[in-house]
Protein backbone atom coordinates (compact mmCIF):
# COMPACT_ATOMS: atom_id res chain seq x y z
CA UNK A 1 187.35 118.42 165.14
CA UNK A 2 187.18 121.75 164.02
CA UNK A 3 184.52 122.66 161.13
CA UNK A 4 185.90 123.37 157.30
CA UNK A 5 184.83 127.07 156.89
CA UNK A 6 183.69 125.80 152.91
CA UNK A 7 181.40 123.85 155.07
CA UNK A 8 179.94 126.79 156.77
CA UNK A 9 180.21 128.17 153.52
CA UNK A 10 177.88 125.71 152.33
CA UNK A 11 175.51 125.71 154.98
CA UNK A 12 175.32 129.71 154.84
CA UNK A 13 174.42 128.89 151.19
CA UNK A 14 171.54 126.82 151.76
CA UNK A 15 170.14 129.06 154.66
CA UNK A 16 169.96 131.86 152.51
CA UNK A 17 168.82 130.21 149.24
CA UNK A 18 166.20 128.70 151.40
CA UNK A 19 165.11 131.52 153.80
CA UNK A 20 164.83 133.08 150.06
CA UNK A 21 162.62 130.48 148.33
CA UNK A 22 161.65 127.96 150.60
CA UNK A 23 162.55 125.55 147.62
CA UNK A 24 162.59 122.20 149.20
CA UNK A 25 165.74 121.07 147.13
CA UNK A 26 167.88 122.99 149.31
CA UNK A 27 166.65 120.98 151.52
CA UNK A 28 167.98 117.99 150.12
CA UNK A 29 171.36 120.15 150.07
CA UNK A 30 171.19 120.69 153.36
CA UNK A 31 170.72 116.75 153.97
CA UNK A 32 173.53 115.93 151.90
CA UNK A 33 175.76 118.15 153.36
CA UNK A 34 174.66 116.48 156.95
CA UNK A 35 175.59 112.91 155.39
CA UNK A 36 178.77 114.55 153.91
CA UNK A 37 179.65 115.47 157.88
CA UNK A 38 179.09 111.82 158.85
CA UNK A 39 181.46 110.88 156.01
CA UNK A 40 183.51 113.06 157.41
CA UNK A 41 183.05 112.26 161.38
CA UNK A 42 182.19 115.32 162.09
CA UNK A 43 180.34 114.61 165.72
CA UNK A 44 176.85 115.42 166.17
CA UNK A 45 177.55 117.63 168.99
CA UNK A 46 179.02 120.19 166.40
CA UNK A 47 175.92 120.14 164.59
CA UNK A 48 174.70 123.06 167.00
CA UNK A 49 178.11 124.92 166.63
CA UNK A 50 177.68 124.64 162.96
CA UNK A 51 174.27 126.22 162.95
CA UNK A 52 175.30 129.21 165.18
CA UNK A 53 177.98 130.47 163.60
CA UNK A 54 176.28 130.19 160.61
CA UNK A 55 173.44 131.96 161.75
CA UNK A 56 175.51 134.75 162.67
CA UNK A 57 176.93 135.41 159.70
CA UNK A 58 173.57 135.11 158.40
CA UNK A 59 172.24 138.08 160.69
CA UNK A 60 175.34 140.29 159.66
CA UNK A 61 175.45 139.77 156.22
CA UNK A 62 171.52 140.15 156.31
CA UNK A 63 170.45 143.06 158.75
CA UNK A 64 167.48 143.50 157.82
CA UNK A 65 166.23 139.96 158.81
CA UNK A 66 163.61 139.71 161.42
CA UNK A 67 164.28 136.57 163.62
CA UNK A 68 159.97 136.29 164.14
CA UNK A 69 159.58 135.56 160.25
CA UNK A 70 162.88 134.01 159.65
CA UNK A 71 162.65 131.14 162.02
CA UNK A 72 160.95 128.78 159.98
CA UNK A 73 163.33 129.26 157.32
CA UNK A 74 166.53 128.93 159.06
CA UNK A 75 165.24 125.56 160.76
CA UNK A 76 164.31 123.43 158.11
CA UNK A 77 167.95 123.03 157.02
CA UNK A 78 168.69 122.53 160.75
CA UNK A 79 166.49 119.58 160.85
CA UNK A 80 167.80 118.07 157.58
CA UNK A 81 171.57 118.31 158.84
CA UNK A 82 170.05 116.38 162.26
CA UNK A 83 167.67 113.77 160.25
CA UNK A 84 171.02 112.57 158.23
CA UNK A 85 172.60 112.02 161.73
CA UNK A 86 169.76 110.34 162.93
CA UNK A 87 169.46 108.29 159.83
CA UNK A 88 173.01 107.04 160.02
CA UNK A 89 172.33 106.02 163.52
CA UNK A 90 169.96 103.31 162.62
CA UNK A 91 172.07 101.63 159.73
């Protein structure tokens, strides 16, 4: 299944409002958006996909980023998109 670009919209979105706040309700964005891609079937194997591409964009639209300081920001949302799948896995 190939990815909805207003999805990677989205994520993009919530990596950079986060990365720029560290406001936990993107967060919750980001974990609605992962139960939105389990609506949607998107497979958790695309999860990864999602993230890197997203990431890129990130990095090119943002050159100035350093990777060292931005890690912790850019993987919270990661682990909110992979908590919904894991979630939905014990219902």
């Amino acid at each position: 299944m190939t990815v909805d670009k207003s999805v990677l919209e989205r994520y993009l979105s919530v990596l950079k409002s986060y990365a720029a706040s560290l406001d936990e309700r993107h967060l919750v964005s980001s974990a609605e958006l992962g139960c939105e891609l389990i609506a949607a079937d998107v497979p958790a194997e695309e999860i990864p996909e999602i993230h890197k591409r997203t990431l890129a964009r990130l990095v090119e639209e943002t050159p100035d980023i350093r990777l060292k300081e931005a890690i912790p920001s850019i993987t919270a949302p990661l682990r909110e998109l992979l908590t919904a799948y894991g979630l939905a896995g014990l219902s």
